[in-house]
N, C-alpha and C. Protein backbone atom coordinates (compact mmCIF):
# COMPACT_ATOMS: atom_id res chain seq x y z
N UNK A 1 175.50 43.58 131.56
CA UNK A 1 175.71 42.15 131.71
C UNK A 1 175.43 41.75 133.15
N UNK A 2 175.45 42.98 134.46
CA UNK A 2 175.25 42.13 135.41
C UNK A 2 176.56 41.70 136.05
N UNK A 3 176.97 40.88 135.97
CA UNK A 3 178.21 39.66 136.54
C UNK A 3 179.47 40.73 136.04
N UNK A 4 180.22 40.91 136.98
CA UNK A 4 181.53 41.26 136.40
C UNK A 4 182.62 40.40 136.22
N UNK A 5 181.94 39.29 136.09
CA UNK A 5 183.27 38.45 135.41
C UNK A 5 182.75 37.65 134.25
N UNK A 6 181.19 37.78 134.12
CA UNK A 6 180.56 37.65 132.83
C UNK A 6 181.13 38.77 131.93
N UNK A 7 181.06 40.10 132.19
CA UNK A 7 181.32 41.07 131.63
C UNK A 7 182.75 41.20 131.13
N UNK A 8 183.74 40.86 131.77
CA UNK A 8 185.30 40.84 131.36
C UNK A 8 185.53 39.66 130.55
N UNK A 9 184.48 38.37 130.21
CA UNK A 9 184.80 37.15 129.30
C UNK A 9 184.57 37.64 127.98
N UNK A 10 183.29 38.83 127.52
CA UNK A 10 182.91 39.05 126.82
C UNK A 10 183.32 38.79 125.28
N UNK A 11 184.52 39.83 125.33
CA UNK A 11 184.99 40.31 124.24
C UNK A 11 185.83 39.22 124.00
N UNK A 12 186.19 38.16 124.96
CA UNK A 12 187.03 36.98 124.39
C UNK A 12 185.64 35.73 123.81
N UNK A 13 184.73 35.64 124.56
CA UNK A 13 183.39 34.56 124.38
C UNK A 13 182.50 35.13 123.33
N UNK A 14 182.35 36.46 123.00
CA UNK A 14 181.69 36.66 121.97
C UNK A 14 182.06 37.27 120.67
N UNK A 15 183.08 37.73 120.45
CA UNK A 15 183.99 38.14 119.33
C UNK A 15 185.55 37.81 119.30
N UNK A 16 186.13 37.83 120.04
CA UNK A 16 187.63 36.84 119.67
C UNK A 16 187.39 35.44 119.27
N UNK A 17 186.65 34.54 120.17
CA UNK A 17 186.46 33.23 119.87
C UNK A 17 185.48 32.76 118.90
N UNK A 18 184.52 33.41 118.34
CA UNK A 18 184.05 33.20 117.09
C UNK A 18 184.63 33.19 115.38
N UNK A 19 185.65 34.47 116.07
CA UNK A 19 186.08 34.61 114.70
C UNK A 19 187.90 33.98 114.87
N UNK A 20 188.27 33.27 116.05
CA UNK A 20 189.55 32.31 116.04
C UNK A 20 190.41 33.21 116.43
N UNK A 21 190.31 34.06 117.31
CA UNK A 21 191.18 34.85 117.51
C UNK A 21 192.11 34.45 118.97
N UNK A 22 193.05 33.86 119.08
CA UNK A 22 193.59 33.30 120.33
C UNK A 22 194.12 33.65 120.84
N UNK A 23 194.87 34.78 120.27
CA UNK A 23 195.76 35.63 121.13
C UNK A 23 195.66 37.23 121.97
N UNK A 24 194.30 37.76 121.21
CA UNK A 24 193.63 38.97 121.79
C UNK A 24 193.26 38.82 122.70
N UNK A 25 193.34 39.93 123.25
CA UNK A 25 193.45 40.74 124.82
C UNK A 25 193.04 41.96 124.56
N UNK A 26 191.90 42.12 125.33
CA UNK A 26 191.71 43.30 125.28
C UNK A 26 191.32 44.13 126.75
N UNK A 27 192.09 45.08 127.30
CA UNK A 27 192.00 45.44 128.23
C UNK A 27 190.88 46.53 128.64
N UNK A 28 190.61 47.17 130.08
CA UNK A 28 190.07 47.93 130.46
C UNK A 28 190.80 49.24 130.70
N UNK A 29 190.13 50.43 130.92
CA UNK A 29 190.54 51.65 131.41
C UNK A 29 190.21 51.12 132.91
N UNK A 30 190.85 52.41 133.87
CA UNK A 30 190.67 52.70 135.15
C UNK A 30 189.04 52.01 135.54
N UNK A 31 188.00 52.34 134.93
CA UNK A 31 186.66 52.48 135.56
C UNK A 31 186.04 51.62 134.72
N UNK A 32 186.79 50.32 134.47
CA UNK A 32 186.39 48.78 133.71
C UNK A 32 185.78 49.00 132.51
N UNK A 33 185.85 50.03 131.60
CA UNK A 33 185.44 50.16 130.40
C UNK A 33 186.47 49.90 129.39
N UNK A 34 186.12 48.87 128.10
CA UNK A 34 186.91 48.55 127.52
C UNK A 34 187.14 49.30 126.69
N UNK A 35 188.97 49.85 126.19
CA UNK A 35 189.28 50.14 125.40
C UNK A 35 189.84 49.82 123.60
N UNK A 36 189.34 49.42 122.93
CA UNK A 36 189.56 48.64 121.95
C UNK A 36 190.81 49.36 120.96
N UNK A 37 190.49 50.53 121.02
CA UNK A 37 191.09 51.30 119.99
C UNK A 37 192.60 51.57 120.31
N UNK A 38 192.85 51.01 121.49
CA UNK A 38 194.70 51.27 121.69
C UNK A 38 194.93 49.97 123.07
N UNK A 39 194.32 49.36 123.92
CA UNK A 39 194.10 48.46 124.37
C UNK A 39 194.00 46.72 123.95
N UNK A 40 194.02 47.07 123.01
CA UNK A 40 193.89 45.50 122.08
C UNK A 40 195.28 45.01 121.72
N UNK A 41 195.59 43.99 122.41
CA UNK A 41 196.80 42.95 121.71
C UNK A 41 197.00 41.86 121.23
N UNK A 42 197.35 41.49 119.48
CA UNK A 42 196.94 40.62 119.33
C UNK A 42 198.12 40.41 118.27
N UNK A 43 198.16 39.06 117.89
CA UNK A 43 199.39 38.88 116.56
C UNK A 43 199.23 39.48 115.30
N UNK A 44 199.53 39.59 114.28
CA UNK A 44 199.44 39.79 113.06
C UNK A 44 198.25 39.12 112.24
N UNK A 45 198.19 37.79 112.78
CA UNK A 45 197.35 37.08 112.30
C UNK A 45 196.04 37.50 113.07
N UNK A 46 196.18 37.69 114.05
CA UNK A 46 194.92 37.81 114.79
C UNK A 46 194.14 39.26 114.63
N UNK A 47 195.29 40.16 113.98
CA UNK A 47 194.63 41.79 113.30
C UNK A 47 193.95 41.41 112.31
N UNK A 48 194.25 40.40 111.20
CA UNK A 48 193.62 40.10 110.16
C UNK A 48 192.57 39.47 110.31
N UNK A 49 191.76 38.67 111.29
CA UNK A 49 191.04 38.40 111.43
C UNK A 49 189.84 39.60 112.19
N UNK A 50 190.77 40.40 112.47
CA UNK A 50 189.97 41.55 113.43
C UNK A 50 189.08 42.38 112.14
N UNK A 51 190.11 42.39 111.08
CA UNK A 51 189.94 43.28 109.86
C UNK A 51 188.49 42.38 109.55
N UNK A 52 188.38 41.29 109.73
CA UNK A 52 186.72 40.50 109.52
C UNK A 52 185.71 41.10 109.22
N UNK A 53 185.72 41.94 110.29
CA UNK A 53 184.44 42.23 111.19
C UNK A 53 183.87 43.67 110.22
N UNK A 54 184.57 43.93 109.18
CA UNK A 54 184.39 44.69 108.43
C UNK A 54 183.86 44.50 107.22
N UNK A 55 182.99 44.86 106.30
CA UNK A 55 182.98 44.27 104.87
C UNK A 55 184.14 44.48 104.00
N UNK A 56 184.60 44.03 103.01
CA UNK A 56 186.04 43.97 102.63
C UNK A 56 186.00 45.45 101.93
N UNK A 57 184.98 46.35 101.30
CA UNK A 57 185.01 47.82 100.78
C UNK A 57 184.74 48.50 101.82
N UNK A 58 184.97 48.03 103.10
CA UNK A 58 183.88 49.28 104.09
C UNK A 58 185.01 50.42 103.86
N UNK A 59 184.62 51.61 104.73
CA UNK A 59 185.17 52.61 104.20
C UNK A 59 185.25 53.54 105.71
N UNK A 60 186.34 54.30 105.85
CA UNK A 60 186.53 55.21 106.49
C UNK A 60 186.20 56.35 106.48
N UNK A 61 186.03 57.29 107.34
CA UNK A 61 185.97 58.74 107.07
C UNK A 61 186.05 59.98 108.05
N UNK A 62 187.57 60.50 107.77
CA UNK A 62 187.65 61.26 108.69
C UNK A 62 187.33 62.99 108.37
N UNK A 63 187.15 63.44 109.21
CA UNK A 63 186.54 65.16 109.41
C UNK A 63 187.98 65.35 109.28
N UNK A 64 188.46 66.64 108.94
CA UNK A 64 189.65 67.30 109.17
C UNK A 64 188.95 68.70 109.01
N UNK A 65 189.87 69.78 109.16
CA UNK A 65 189.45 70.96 109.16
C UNK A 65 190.47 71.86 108.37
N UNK A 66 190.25 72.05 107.02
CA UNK A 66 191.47 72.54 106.13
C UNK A 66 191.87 74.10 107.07
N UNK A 67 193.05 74.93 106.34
CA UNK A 67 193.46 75.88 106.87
C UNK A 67 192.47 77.41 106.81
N UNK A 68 191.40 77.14 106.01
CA UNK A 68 190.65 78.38 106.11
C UNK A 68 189.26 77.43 106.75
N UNK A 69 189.77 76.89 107.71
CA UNK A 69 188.48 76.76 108.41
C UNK A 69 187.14 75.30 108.71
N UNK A 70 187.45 75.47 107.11
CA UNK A 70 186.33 74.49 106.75
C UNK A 70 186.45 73.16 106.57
N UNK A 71 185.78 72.24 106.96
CA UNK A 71 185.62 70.82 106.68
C UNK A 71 186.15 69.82 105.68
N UNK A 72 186.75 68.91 105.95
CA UNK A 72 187.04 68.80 104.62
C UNK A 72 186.99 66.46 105.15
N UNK A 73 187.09 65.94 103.83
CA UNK A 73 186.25 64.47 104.51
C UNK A 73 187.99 63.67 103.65
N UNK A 74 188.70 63.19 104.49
CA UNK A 74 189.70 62.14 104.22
C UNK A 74 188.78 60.96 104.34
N UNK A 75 188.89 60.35 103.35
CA UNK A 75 188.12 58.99 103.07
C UNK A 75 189.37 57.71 102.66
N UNK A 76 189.26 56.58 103.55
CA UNK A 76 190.53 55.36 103.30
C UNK A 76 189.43 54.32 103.51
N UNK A 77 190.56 53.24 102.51
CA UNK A 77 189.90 52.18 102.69
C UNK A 77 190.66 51.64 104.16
N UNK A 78 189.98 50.05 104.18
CA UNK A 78 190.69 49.89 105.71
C UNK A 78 192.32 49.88 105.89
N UNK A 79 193.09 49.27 104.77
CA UNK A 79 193.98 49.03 104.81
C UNK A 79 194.87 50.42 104.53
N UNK A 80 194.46 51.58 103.57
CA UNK A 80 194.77 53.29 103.52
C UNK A 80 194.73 53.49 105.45
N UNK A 81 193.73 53.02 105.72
CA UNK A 81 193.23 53.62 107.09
C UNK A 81 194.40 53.57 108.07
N UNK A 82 195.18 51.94 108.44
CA UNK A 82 196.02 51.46 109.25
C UNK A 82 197.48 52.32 108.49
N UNK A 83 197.46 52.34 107.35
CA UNK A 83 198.70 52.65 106.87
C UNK A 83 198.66 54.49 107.59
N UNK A 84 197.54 55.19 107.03
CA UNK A 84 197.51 56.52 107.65
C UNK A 84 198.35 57.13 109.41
N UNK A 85 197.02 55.51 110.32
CA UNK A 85 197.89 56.35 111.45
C UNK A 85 199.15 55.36 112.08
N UNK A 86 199.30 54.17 111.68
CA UNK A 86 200.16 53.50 112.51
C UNK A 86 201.81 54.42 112.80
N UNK A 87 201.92 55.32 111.61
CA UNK A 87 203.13 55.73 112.49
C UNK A 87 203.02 56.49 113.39
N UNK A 88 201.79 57.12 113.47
CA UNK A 88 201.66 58.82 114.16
C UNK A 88 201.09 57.08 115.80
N UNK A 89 200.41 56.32 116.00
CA UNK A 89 199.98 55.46 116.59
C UNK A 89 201.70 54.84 117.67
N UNK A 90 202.28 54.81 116.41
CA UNK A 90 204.05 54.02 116.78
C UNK A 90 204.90 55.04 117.97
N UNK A 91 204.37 56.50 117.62
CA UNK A 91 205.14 57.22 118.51
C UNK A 91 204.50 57.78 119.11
N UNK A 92 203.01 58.17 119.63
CA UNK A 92 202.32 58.59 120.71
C UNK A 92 201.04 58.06 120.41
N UNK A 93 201.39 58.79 122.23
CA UNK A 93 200.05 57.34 122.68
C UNK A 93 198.40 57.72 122.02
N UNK A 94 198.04 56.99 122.20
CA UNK A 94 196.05 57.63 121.64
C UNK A 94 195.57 56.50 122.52
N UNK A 95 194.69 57.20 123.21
CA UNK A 95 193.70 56.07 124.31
C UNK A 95 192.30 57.09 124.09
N UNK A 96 191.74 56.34 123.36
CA UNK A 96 190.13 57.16 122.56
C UNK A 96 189.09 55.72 123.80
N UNK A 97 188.18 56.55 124.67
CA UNK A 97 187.28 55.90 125.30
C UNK A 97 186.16 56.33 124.97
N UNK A 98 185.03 55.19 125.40
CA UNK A 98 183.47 55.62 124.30
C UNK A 98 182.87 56.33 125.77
N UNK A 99 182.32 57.16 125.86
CA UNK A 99 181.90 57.70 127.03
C UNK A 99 180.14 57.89 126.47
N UNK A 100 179.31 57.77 125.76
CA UNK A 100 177.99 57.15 125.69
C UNK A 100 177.93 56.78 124.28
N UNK A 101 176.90 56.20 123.92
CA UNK A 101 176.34 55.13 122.19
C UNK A 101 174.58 55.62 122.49
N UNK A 102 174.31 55.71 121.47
CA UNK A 102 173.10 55.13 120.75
C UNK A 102 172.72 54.10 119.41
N UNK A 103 172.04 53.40 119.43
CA UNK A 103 171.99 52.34 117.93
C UNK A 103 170.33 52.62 117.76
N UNK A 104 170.20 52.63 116.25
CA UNK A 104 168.69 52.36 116.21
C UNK A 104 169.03 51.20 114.63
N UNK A 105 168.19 50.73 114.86
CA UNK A 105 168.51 49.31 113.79
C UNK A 105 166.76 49.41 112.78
N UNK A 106 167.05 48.87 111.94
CA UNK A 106 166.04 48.59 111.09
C UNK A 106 165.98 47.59 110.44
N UNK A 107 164.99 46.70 110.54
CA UNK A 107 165.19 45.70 109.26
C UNK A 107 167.07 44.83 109.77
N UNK A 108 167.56 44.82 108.56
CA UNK A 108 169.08 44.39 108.17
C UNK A 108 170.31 45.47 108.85
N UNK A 109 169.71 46.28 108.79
CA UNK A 109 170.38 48.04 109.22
C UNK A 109 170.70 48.60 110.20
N UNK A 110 171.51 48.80 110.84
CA UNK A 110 172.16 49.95 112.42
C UNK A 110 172.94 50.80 111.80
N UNK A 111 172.65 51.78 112.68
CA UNK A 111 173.30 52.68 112.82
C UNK A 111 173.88 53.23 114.42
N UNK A 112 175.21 52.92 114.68
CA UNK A 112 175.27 53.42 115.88
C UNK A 112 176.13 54.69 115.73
N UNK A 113 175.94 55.60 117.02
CA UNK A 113 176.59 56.74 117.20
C UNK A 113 177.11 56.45 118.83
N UNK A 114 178.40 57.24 118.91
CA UNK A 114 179.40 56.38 119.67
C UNK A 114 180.06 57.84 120.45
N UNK A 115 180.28 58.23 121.18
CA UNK A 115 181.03 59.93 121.61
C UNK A 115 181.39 58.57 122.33
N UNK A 116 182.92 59.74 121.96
CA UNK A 116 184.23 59.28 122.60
C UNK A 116 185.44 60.60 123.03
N UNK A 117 186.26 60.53 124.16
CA UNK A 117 187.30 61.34 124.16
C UNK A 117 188.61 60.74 124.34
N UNK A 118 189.73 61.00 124.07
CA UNK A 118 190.72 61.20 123.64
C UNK A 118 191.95 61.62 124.73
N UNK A 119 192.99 60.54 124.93
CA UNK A 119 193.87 61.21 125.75
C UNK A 119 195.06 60.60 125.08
N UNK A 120 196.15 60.61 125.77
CA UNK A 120 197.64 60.01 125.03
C UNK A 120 197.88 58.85 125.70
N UNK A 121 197.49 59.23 127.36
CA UNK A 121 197.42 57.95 128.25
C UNK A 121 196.31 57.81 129.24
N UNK A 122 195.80 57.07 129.13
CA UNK A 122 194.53 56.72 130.18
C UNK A 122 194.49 57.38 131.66
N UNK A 123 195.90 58.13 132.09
CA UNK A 123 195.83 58.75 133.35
C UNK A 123 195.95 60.16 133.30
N UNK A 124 196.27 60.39 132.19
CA UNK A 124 195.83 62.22 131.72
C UNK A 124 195.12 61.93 131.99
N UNK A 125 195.53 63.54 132.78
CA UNK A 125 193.75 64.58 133.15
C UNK A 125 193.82 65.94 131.49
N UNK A 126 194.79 65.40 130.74
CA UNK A 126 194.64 66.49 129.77
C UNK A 126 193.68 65.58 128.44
N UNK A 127 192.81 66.08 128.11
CA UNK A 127 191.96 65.63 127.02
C UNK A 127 192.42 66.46 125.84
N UNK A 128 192.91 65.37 124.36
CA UNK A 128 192.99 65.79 123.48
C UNK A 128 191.85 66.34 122.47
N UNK A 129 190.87 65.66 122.76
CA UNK A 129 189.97 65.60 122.11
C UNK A 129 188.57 65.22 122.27
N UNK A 130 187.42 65.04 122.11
CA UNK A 130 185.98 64.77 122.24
C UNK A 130 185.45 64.48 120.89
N UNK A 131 184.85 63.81 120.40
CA UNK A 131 184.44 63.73 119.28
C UNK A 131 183.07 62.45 119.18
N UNK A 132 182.57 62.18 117.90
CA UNK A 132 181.31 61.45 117.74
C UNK A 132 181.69 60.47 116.10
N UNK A 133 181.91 59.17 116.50
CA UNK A 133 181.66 58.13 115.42
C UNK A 133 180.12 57.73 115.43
N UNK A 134 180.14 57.51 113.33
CA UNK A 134 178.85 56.85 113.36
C UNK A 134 179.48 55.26 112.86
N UNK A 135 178.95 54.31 112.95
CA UNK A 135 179.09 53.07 112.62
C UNK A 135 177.85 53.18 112.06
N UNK A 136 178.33 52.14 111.01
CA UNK A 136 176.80 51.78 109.99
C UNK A 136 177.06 49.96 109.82
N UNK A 137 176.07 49.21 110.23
CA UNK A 137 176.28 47.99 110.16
C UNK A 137 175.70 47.86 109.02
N UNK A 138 175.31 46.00 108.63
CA UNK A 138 174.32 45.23 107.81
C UNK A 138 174.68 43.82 108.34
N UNK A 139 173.19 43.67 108.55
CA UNK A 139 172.94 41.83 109.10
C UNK A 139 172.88 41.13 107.68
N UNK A 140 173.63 40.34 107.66
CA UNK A 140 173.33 39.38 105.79
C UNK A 140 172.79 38.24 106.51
N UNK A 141 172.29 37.97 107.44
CA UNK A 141 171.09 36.82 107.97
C UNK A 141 172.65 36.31 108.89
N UNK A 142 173.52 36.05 108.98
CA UNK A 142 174.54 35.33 109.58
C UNK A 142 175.13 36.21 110.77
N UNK A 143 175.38 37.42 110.25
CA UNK A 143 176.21 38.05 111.20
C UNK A 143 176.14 39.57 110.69
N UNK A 144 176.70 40.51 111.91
CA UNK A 144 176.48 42.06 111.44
C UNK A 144 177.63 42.03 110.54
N UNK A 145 178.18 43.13 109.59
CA UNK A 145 179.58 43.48 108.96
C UNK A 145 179.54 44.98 109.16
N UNK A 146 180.39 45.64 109.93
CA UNK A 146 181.02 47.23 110.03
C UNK A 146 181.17 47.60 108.13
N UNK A 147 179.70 48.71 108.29
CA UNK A 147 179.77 49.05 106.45
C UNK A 147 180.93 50.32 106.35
N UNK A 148 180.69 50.87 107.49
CA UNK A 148 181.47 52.38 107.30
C UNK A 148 181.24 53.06 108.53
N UNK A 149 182.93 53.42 108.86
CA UNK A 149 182.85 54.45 110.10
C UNK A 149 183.46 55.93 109.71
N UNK A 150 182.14 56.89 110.32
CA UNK A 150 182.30 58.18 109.78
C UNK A 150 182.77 58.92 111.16
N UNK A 151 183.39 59.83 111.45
CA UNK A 151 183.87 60.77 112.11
C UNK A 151 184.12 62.25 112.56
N UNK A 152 184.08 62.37 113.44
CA UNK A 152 184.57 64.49 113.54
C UNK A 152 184.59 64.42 115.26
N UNK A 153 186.02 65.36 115.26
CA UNK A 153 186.24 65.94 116.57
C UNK A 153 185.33 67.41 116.81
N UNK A 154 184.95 67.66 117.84
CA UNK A 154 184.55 68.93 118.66
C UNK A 154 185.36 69.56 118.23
N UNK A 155 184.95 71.32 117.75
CA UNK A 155 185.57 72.12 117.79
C UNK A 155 185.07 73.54 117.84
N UNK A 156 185.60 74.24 117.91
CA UNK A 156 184.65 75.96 117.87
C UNK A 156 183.88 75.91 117.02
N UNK A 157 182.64 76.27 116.62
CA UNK A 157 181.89 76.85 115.19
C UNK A 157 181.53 75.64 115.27
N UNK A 158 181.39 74.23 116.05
CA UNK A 158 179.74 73.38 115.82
C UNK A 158 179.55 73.01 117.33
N UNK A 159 178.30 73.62 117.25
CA UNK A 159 177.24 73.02 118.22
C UNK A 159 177.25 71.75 118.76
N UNK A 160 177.26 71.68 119.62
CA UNK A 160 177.16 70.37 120.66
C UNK A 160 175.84 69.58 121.16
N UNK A 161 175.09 68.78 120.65
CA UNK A 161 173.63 68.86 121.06
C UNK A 161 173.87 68.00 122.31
N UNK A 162 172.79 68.26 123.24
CA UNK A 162 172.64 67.68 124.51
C UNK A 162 173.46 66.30 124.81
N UNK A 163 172.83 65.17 123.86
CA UNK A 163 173.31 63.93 124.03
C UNK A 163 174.95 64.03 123.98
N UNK A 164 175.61 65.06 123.23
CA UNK A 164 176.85 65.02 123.36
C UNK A 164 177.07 65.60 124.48
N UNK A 165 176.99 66.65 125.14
CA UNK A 165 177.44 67.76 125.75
C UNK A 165 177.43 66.51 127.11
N UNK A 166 176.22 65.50 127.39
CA UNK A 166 175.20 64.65 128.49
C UNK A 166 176.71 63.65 128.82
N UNK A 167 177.56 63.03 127.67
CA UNK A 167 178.33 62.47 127.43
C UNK A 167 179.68 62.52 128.50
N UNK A 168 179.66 61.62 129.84
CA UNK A 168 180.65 61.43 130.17
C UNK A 168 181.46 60.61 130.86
N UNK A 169 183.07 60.43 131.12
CA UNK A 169 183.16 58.97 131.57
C UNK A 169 182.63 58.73 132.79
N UNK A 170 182.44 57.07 132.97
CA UNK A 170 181.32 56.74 134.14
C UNK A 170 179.83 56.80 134.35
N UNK A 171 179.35 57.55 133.21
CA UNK A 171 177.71 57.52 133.06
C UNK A 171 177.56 57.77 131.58
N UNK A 172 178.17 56.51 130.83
CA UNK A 172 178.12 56.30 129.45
C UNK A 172 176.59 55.65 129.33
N UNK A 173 175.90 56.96 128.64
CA UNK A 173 174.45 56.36 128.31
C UNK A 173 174.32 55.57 126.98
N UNK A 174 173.77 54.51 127.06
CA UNK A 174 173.61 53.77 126.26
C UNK A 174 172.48 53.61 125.89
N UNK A 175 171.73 53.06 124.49
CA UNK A 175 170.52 53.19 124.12
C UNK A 175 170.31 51.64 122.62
N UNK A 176 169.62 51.40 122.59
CA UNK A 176 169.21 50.47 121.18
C UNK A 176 167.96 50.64 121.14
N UNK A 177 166.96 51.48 120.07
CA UNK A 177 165.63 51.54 119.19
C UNK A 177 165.44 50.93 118.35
């Protein structure tokens, strides 16, 4: 954006205030990158409007790793989704920051990929986690709608390709094809 006070109106001038949201706030980490995913405060009413930005079937999907090892895909709808973590959310902290994105779009179609890591509080130096969301949009001529966000944390036994490994805070590479 350039302007850093263009840049901090953003998320209120281009997505709170479109979709009537008056009471969201959404803050920064240490190194002015916004955190959405535990940083955001807003009323009840103003979550429901957040829930918008989604198509009303979009769908979740998380990686887990059953006890012998292997992969296994927890799938919620949005509202399964909030019910899943808000209690584990109610009693410790989660501050998930995007540390680089890529999008390539087609036609009606994006797809972005998003690495992010994971702390309890934004001033840990202990990292819970590292991991890679995909977002899948669709333009219906009016506006994008979030179709489905897919997921998996880093762990032993998968490979890390460059763009992840490249991935870190303060030189979040960004890309759109």
């Amino acid at each position: 954006v350039g302007d850093p006070q263009k840049a901090l109106a953003t998320p209120r001038d281009a997505l709170f205030a479109p979709l009537g949201m008056a009471s969201a706030v959404m803050e920064t980490d240490a190194r002015g990158t916004y955190v959405g995913s535990s940083y955001m405060y807003a009323t009840a009413r103003d979550w429901a409007r957040w829930r918008s930005l989604y198509l009303p079937d979009a769908r979740m999907l998380r990686t887990v790793v059953d006890p012998r090892g292997r992969p296994r895909a927890m799938r919620f709808g949005l509202d399964e989704y909030i019910a899943d973590v808000a209690p584990r959310f109610a009693t410790s902290g989660f501050h998930e920051v995007q540390v680089g994105w890529h999008a390539e779009r087609f036609g009606a179609v994006m797809s972005a990929r998003s690495v992010y890591e994971a702390r309890r509080d934004p001033a840990d130096r202990e990292l819970l986690k590292r991991g890679v969301n995909f977002i899948h949009l669709w333009d219906d001529g009016a506006r994008w709608w979030i179709a489905s966000v897919v997921w998996d944390d880093a762990r032993p036994g998968v490979a890390e390709p460059d763009w992840f490994r490249g991935a870190t805070p303060g030189s979040a590479g960004s890309s759109l094809s």
